[in-house]
Protein backbone atom coordinates (compact mmCIF):
# COMPACT_ATOMS: atom_id res chain seq x y z
CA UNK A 1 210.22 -9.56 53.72
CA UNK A 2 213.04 -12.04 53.67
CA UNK A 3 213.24 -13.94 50.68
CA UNK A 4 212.72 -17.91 50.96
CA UNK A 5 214.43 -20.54 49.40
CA UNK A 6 212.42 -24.11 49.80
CA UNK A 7 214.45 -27.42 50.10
CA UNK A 8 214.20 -29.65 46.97
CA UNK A 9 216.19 -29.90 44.01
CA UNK A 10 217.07 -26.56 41.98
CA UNK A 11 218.58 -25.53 38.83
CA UNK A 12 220.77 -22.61 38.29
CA UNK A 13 222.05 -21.29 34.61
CA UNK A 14 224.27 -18.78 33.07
CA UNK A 15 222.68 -16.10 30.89
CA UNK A 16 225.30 -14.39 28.15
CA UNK A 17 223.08 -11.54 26.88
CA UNK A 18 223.83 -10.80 22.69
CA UNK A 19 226.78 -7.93 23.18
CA UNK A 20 228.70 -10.37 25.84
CA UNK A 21 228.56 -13.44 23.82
CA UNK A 22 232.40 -12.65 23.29
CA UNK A 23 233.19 -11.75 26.59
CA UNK A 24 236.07 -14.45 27.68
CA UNK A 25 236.66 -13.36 31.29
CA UNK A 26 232.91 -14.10 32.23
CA UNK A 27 233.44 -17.33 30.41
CA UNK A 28 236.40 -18.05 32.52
CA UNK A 29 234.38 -17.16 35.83
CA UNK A 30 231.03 -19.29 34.97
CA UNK A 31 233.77 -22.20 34.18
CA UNK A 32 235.31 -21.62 37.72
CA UNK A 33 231.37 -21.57 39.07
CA UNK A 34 230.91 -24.92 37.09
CA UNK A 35 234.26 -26.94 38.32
CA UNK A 36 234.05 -25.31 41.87
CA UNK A 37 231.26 -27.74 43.28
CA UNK A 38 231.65 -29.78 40.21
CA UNK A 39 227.72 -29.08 39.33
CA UNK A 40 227.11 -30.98 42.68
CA UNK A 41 225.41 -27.81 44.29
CA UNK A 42 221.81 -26.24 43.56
CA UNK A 43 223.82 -22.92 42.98
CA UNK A 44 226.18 -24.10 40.08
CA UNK A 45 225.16 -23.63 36.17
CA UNK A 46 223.97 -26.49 34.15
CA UNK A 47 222.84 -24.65 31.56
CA UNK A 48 224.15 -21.59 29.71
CA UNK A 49 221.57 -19.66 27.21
CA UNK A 50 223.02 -16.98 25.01
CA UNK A 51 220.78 -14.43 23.57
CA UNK A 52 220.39 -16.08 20.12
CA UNK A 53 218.84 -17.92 17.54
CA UNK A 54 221.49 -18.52 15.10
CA UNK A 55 223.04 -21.96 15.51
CA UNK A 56 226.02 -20.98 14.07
CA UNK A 57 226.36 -18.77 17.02
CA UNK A 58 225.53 -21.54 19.63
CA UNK A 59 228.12 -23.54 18.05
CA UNK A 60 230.58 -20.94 17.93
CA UNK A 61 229.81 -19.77 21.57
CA UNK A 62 230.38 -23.76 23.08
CA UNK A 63 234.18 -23.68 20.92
CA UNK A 64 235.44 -20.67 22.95
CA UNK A 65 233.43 -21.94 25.67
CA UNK A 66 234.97 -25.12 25.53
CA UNK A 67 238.11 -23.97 25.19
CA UNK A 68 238.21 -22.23 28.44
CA UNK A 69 236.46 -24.57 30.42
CA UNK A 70 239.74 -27.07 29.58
CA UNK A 71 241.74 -24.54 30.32
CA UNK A 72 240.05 -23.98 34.23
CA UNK A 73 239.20 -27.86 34.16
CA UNK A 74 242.64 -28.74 34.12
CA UNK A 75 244.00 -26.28 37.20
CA UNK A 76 240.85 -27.08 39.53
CA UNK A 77 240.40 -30.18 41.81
CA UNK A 78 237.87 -32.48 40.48
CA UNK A 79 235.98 -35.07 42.36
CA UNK A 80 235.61 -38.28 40.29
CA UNK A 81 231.86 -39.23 39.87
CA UNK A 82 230.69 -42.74 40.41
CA UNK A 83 230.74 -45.18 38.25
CA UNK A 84 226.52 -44.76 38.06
CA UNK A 85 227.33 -40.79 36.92
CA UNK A 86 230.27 -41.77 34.41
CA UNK A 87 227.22 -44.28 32.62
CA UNK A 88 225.02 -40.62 32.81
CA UNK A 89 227.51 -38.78 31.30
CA UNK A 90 228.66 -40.73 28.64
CA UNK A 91 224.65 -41.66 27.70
CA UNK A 92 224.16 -37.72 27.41
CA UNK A 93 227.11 -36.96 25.52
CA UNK A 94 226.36 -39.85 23.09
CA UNK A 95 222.78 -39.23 22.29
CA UNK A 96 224.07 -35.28 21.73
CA UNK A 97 226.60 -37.10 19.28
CA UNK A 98 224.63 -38.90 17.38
CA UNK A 99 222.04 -35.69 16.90
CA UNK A 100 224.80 -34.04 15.89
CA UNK A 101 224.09 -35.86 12.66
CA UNK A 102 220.74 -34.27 12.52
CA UNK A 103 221.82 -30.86 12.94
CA UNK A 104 220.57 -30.47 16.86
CA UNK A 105 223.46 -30.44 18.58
CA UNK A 106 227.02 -29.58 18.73
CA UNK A 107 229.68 -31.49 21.61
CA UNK A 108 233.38 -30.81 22.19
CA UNK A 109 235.02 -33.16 25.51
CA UNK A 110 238.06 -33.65 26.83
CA UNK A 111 240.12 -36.17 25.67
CA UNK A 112 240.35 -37.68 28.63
CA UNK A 113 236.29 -36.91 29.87
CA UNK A 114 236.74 -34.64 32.42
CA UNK A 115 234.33 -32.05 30.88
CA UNK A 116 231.72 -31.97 28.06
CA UNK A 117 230.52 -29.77 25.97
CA UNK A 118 226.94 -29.89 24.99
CA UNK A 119 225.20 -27.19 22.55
CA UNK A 120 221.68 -27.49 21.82
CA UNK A 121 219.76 -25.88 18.88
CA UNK A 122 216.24 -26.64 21.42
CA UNK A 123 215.09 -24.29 23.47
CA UNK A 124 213.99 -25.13 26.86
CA UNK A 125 215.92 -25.77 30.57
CA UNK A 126 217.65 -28.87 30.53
CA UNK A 127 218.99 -30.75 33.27
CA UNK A 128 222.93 -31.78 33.02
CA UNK A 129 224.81 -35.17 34.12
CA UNK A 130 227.11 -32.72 35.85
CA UNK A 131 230.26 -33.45 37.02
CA UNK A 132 231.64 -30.62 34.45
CA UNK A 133 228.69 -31.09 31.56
CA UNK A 134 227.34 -28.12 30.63
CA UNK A 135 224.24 -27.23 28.18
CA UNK A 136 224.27 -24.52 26.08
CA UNK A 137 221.41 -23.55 24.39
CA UNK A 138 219.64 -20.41 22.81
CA UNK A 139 217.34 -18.26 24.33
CA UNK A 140 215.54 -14.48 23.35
CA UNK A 141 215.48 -12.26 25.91
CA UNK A 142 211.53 -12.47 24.69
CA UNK A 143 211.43 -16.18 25.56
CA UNK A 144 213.03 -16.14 29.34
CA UNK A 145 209.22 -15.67 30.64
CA UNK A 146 207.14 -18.35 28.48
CA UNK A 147 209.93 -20.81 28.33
CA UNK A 148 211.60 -20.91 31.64
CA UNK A 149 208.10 -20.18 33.63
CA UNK A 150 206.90 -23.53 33.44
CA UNK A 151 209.85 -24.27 35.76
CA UNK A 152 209.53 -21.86 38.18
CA UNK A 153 209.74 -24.10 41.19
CA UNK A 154 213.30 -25.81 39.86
CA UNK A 155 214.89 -22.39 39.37
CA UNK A 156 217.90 -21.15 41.48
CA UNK A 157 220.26 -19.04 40.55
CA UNK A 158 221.25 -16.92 37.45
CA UNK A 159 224.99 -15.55 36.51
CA UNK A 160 223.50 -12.75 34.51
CA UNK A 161 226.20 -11.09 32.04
CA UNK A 162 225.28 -8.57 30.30
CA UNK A 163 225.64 -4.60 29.73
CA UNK A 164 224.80 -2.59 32.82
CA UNK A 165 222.31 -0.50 30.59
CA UNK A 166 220.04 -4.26 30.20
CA UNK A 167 220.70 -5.45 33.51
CA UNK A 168 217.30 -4.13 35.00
CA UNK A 169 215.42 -5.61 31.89
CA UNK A 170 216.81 -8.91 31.70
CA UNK A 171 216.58 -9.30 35.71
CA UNK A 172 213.24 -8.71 35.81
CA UNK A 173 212.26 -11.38 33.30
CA UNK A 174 214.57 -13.66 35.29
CA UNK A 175 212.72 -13.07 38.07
CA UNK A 176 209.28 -12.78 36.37
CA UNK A 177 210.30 -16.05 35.27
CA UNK A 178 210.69 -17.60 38.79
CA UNK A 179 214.38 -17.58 39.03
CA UNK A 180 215.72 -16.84 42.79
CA UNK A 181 218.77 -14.96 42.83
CA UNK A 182 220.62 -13.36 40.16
CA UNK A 183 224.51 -13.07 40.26
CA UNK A 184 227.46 -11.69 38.61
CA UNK A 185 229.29 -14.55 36.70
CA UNK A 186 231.94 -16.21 39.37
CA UNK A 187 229.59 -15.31 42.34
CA UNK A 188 227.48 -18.09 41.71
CA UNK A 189 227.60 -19.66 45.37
CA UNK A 190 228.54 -16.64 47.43
């Protein structure tokens, strides 16, 4: 009866369910989740989905998101990645630059590259440079299943935010999905 968690390399993810996609204090926690380990644990976010389709939405969700992640950023210590991890980092915010010409992407980063920014129109799980990158990208509550499934054995753990009255729904495609453990945003690595 006691859940367990195999060695190897996991991903965990935020999940911003539609009527929370506004909600700036959980923003403010998942950003504390992301620049606590700087990414560098299986428990911290690399991806955030938000319960959407509209990319207009995705984009606006990374601009507040953005915006608070500079704001935590800037008042929590930050290890400096190698120079090998500055080349990853700057490769994946480029490439999400230059699809921002094609209508795939969105990025906002610091001025000085502490943190990035990446939004995604693509569905799917996608693995982040870390070091403060973070993925944003769209995903139905009818999609958690069939998309993240595939990836069953990568998945950790989930900040779930959302209304108490979906909580039960959403965690159970989570978990029917293959995801671990499912958290309140800021509880990430407890």
């Amino acid at each position: 009866g006691v859940r367990f968690v195999a060695w190897g390399h996991k991903i965990s993810f935020a999940y911003f369910a539609k009527e929370n996609l506004s909600d700036l204090d959980s923003m403010k926690q998942i950003a504390q989740d992301i620049c606590l380990l700087d990414q560098n644990a299986c428990s911290s976010p690399q991806d955030i989905f938000i319960e959407t389709s509209d990319f207009e939405v995705l984009k606006a969700f990374a601009k507040s998101f953005a915006s608070v992640l500079e704001d935590v950023s800037s008042k929590m210590q930050r290890t400096t990645p190698s120079s090998g991890a500055k080349a990853e980092i700057s490769t994946a915010v480029s490439i999400a630059k230059t699809e921002e010409a094609l209508g795939l992407t969105y990025v906002e980063q610091a001025k000085d590259f502490t943190w990035s920014v990446i939004a995604d129109r693509r569905r799917g799980l996608a693995i982040s440079p870390l070091f403060r990158t973070i993925l944003i990208k769209p995903l139905g509550a009818k999609e958690i299943i069939s998309t993240l499934h595939p990836m069953k054995s990568y998945l950790q753990t989930v900040a779930l935010i959302s209304p108490k009255n979906r909580i039960i729904e959403l965690s159970r495609k989570l978990f029917g999905a293959g995801c671990l453990r499912i958290r309140e945003a800021g509880h990430m690595h407890d």
